[in-house]
Protein backbone atom coordinates (compact mmCIF):
# COMPACT_ATOMS: atom_id res chain seq x y z
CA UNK A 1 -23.29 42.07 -67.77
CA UNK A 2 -20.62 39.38 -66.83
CA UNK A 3 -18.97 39.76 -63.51
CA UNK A 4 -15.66 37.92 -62.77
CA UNK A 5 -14.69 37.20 -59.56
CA UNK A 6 -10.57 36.33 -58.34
CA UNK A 7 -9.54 33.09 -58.05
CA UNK A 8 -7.91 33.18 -55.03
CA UNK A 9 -11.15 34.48 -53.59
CA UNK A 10 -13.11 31.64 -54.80
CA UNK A 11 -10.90 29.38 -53.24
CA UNK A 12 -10.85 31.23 -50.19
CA UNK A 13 -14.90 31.00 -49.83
CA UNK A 14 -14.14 27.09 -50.66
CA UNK A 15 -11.64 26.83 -47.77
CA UNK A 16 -14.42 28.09 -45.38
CA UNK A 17 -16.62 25.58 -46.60
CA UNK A 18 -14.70 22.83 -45.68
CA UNK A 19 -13.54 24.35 -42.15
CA UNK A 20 -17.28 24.69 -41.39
CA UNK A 21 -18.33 21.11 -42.30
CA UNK A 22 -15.85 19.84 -40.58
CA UNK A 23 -14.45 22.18 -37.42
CA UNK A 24 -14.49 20.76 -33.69
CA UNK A 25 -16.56 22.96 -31.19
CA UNK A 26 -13.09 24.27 -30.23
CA UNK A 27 -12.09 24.81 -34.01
CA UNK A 28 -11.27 28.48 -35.03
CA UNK A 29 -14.38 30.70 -35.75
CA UNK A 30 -15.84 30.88 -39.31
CA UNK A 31 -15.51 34.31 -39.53
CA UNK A 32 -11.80 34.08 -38.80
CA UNK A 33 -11.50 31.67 -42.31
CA UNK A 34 -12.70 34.48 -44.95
CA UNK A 35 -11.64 38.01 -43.30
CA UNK A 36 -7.61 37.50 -42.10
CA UNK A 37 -4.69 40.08 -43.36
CA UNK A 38 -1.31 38.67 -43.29
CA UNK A 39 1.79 40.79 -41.51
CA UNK A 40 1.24 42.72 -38.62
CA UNK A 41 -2.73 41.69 -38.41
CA UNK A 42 -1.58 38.26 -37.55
CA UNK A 43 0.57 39.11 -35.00
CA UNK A 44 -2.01 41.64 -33.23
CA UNK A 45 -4.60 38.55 -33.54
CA UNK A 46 -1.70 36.17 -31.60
CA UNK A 47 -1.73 38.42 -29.05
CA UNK A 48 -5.54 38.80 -28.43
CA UNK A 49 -5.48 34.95 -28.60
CA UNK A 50 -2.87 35.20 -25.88
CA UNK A 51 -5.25 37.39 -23.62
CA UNK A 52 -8.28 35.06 -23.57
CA UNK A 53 -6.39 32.27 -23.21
CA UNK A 54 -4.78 33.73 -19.72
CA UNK A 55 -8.01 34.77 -18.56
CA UNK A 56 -9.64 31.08 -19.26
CA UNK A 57 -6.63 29.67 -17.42
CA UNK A 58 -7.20 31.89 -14.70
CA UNK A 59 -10.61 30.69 -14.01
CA UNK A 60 -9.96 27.21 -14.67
CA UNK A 61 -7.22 27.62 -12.47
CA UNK A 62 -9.81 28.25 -9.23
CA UNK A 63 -10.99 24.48 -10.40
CA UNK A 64 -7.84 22.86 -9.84
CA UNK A 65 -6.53 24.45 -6.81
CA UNK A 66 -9.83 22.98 -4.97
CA UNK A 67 -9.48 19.64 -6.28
CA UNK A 68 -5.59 19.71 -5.03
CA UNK A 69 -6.64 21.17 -1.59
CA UNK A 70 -8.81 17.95 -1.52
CA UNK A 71 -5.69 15.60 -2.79
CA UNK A 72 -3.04 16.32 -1.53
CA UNK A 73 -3.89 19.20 1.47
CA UNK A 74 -6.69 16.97 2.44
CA UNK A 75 -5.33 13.25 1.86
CA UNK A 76 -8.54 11.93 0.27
CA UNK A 77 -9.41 9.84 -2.91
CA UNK A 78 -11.74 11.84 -5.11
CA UNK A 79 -14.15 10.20 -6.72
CA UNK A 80 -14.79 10.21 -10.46
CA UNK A 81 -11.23 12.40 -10.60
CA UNK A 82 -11.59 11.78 -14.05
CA UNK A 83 -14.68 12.98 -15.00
CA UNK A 84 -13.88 16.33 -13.07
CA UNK A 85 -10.71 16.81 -14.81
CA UNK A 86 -12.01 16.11 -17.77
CA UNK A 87 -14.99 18.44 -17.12
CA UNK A 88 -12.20 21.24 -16.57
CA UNK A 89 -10.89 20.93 -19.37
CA UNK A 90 -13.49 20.79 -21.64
CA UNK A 91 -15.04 24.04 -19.87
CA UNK A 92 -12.20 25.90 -19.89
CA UNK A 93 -11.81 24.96 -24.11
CA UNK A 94 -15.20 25.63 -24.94
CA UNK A 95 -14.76 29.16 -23.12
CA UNK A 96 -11.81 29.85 -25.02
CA UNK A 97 -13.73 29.12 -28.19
CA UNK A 98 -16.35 31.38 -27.49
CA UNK A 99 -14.19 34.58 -26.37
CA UNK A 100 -11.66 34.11 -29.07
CA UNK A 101 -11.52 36.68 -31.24
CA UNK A 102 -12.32 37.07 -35.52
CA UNK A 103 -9.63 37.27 -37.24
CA UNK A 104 -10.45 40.20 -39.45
CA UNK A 105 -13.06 42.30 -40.28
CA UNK A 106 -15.41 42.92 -43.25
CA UNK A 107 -13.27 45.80 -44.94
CA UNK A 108 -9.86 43.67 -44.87
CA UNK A 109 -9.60 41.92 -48.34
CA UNK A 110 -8.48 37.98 -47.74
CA UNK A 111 -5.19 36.11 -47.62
CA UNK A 112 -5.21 32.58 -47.88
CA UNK A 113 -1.58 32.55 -46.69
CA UNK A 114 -2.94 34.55 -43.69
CA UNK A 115 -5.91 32.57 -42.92
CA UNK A 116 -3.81 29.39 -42.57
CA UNK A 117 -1.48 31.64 -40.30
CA UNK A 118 -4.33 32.66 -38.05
CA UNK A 119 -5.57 28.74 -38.05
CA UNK A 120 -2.60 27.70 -36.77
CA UNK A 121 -2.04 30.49 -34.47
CA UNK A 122 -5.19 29.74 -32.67
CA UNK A 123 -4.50 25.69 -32.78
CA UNK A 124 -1.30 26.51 -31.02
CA UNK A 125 -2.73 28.78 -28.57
CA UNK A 126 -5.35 26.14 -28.34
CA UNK A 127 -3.07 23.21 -27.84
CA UNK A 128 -0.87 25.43 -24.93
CA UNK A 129 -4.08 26.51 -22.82
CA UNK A 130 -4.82 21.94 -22.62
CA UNK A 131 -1.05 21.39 -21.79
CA UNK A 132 -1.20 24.07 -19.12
CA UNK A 133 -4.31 22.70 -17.40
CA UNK A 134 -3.38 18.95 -18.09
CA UNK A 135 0.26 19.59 -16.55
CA UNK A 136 -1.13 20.35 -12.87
CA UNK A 137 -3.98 17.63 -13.19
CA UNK A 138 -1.85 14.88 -14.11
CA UNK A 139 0.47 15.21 -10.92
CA UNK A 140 -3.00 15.11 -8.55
CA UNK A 141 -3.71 12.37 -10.47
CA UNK A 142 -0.24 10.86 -10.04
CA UNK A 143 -0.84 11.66 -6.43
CA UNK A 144 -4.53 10.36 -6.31
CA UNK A 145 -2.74 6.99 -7.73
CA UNK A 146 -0.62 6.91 -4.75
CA UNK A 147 -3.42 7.12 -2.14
CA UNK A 148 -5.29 4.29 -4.91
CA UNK A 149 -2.14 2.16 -4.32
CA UNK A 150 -1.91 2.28 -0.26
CA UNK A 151 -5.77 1.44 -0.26
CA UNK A 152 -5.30 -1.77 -2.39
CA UNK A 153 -2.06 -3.09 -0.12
CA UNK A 154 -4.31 -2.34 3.46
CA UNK A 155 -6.79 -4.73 1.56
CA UNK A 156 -4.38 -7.28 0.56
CA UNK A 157 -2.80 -7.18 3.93
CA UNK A 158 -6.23 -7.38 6.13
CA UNK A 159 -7.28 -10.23 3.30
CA UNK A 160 -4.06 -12.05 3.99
CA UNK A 161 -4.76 -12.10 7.87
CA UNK A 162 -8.63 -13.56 7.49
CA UNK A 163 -8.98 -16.77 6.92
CA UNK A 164 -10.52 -18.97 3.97
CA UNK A 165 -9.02 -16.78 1.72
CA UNK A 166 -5.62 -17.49 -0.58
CA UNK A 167 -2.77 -15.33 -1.12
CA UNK A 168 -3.60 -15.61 -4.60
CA UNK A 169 -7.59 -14.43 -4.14
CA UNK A 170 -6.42 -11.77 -2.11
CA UNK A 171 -3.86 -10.60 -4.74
CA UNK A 172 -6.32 -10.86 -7.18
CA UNK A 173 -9.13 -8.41 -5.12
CA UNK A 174 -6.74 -6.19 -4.33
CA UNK A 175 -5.74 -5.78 -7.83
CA UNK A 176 -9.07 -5.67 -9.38
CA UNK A 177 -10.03 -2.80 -7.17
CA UNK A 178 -7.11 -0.87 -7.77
CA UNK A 179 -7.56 -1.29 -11.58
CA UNK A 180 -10.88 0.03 -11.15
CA UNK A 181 -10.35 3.11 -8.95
CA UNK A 182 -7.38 4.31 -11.06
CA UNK A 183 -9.73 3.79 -14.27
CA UNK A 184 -12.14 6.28 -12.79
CA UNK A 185 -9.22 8.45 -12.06
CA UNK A 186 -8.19 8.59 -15.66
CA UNK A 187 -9.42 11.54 -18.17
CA UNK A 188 -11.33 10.51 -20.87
CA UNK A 189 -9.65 12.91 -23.14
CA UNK A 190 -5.73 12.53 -22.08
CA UNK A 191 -3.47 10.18 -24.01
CA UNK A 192 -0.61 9.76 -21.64
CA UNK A 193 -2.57 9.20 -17.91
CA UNK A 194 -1.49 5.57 -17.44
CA UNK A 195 -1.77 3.76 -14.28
CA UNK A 196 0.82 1.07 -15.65
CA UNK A 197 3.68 1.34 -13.39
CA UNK A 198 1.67 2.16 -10.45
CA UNK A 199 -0.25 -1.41 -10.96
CA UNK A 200 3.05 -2.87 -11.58
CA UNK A 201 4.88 -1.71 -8.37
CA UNK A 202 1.67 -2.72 -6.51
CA UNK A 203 1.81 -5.80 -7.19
CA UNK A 204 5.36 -6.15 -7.05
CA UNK A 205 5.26 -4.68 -3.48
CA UNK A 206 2.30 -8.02 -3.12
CA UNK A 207 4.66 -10.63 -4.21
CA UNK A 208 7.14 -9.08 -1.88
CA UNK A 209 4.97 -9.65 0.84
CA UNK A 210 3.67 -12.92 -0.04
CA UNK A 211 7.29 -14.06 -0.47
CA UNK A 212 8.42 -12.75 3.21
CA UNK A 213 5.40 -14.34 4.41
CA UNK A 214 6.44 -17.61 2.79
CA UNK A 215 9.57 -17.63 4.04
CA UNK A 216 8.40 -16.74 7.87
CA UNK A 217 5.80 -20.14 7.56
CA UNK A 218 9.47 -21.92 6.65
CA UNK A 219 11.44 -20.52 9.13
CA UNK A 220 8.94 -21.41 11.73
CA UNK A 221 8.16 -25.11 9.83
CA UNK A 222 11.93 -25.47 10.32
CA UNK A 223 11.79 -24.42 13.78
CA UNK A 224 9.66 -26.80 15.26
CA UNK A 225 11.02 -29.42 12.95
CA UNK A 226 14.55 -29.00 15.01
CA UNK A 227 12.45 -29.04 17.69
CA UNK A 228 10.90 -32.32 17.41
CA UNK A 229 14.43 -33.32 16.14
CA UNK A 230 15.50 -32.49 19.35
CA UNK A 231 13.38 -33.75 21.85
CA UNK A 232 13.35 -37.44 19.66
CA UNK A 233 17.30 -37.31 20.34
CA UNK A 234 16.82 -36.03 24.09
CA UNK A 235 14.17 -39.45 24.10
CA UNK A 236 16.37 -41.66 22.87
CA UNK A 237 19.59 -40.75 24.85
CA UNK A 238 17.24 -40.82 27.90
CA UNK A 239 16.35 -44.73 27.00
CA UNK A 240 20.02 -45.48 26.37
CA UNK A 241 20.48 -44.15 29.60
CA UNK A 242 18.11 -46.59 31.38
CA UNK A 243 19.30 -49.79 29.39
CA UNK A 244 22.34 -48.87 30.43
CA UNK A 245 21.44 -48.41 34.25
CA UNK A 246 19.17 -51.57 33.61
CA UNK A 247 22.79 -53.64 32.55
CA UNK A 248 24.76 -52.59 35.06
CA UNK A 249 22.76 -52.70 37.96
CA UNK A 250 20.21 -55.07 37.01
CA UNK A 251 16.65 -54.56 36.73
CA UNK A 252 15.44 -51.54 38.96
CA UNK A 253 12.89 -51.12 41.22
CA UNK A 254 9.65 -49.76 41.16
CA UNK A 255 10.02 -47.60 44.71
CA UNK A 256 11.40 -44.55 45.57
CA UNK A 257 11.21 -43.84 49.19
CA UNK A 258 12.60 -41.22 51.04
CA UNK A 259 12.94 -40.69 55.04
CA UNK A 260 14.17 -37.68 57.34
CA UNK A 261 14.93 -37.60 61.00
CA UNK A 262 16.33 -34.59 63.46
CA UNK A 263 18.36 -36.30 66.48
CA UNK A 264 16.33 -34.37 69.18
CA UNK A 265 17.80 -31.73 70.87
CA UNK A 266 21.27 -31.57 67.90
CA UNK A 267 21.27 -29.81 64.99
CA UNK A 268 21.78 -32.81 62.81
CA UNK A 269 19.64 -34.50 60.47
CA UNK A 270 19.67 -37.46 58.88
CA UNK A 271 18.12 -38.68 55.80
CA UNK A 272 17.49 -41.64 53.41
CA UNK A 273 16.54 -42.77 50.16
CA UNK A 274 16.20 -45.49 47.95
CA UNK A 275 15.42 -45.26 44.61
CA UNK A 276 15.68 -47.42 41.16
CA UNK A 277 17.32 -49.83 43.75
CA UNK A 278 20.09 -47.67 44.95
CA UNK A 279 19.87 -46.22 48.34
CA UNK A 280 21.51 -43.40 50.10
CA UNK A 281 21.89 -41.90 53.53
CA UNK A 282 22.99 -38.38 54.57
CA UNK A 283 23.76 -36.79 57.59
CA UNK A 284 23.73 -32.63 57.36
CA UNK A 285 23.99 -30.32 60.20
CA UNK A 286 20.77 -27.67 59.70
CA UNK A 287 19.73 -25.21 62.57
CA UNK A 288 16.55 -25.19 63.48
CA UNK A 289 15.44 -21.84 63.77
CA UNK A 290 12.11 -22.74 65.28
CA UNK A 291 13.28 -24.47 68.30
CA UNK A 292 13.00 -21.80 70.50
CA UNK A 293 9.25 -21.48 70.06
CA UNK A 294 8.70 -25.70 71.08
CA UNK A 295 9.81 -25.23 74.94
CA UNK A 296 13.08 -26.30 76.83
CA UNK A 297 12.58 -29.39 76.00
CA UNK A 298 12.34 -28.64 71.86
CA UNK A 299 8.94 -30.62 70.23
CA UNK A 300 9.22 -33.83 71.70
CA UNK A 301 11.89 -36.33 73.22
CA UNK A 302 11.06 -38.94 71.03
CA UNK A 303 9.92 -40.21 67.63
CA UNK A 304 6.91 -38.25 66.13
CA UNK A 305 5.67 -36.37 63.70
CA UNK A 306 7.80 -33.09 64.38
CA UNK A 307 11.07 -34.54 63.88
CA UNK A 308 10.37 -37.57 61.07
CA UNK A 309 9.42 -37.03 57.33
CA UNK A 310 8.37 -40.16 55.14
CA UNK A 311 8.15 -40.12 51.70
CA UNK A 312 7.31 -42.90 49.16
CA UNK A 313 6.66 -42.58 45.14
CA UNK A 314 5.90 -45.43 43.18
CA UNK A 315 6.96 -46.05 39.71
CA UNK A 316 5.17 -48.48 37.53
């Protein structure tokens, strides 16, 4: 007895073939690829798709809201952020794999128009439940960049103030262990978690600082430069000064002398000096407010060491 079998269902048993060889452990189910009825079936199988993926995001969800207490609540760097997002993710696929339902059942005849339905239904549904828990991670990882960033500048700026080290060096470490925390931060399985710009406004935000700090070493180069400038002119005007002294009243001398003297019993004292071969006298009228602790008859009546001061520099 010969027994023909449909076409379209040998095609259909081909189909699930090739899905089996080569399906991802997140790839729809095998049974879903041979039992599937088009119209309202598909629909009803969207919507239990729909269910499991809400309770996977629900407990992957918990996950996430620990690792943001820790980022942002807390202010710390995580380590290996990557590798726990990542991990996240990959849980919460793997559990959607496993709870999604078959598409069908043993008594439905097949569709192949409804099979490919139902595949895409459940890539979709697939492809929504990573968006939604990529979405949140990439802004802690944003964030965990930011922290990344502030650590590298502290080092460039506590490298800058020890010494035996270049700007350059120091731009270079701090870079190099920026690069290297952000790569840990990065999920293995994400396409668009770049660190570019934040590297790039680091070490613009470097130069900037290098470049003020350049221009403080001028400023204060320039500064004592004047200074210097200064002082020479203040030197040579002072020399001028003394040849000119030295022409019109001849060569100077050496001694400066100086001499005081209180007429005894007056308020008046005189004083003398001579200096670079010029001298002067001067007579001033000062009170002496301890005369009425020497007697009636003041210190002495004479010459002596109360009333006379004698002073003598020498200049060679």
């Amino acid at each position: 007895m010969k027994i023909s079998l449909p076409l379209c269902l040998i095609a259909g048993a081909c189909m699930a073939a090739e899905a089996s060889s080569s399906g991802t452990p997140w790839s729809l189910p095998q049974q879903a690829a041979v039992f599937v009825r088009g119209g309202a079936a598909t629909q009803s199988y969207a919507t239990q798709l729909e269910a499991v993926k809400s309770s996977v995001l629900e407990t992957a969800t918990q996950s996430i809201e620990e690792l943001r207490r820790k980022v942002v609540d807390e202010g710390k760097v995580v380590p290996d952020f990557g590798q726990l997002a990542e991990t996240i993710c990959n849980k919460a696929l793997e559990d959607f794999a496993s709870k999604a339902p078959d598409a069908g059942n043993e008594e439905e005849y097949y569709d192949a128009s409804a099979t490919s339905e139902a595949a895409a239904t459940y890539d979709r549904k697939l492809s929504e439940m990573e968006t939604s828990l990529d979405a949140p991670l990439q802004v802690l990882f944003l964030k965990q960049l930011s922290y990344l960033r502030e650590t590298a500048l502290q080092r460039y700026r506590t490298a800058m103030g020890t010494t035996g080290i270049s700007e350059y060096e120091a731009m270079l470490q701090a870079d190099s262990q920026f690069v290297a925390s952000a790569q840990e931060a990065v999920r293995e399985g994400a396409t668009d978690w770049d660190y570019t710009a934040e590297r790039s406004f680091l070490q613009s935000v470097m130069n900037n600082i290098a470049e003020s700090n350049r221009k403080a070493v001028t400023v204060q180069t320039n500064s004592a430069q004047q200074q210097q400038t200064t002082m020479q002119f203040l030197q040579s005007q002072q020399q001028m000064i003394q040849q000119l002294q030295q022409q019109l009243y001849g060569q100077s001398s050496p001694w400066n002398m100086g001499v005081a003297y209180r007429i005894p019993d007056t308020n008046f004292n005189l004083q003398g000096t001579y200096q670079q071969g010029r001298a002067n006298v001067q007579l001033s009228c000062v009170p002496d407010e301890y005369a009425p602790f020497l007697g009636p008859n003041g210190f002495t009546n004479g010459v002596g060491p109360g009333n006379l001061g004698l002073s003598l520099n020498l200049s060679m």
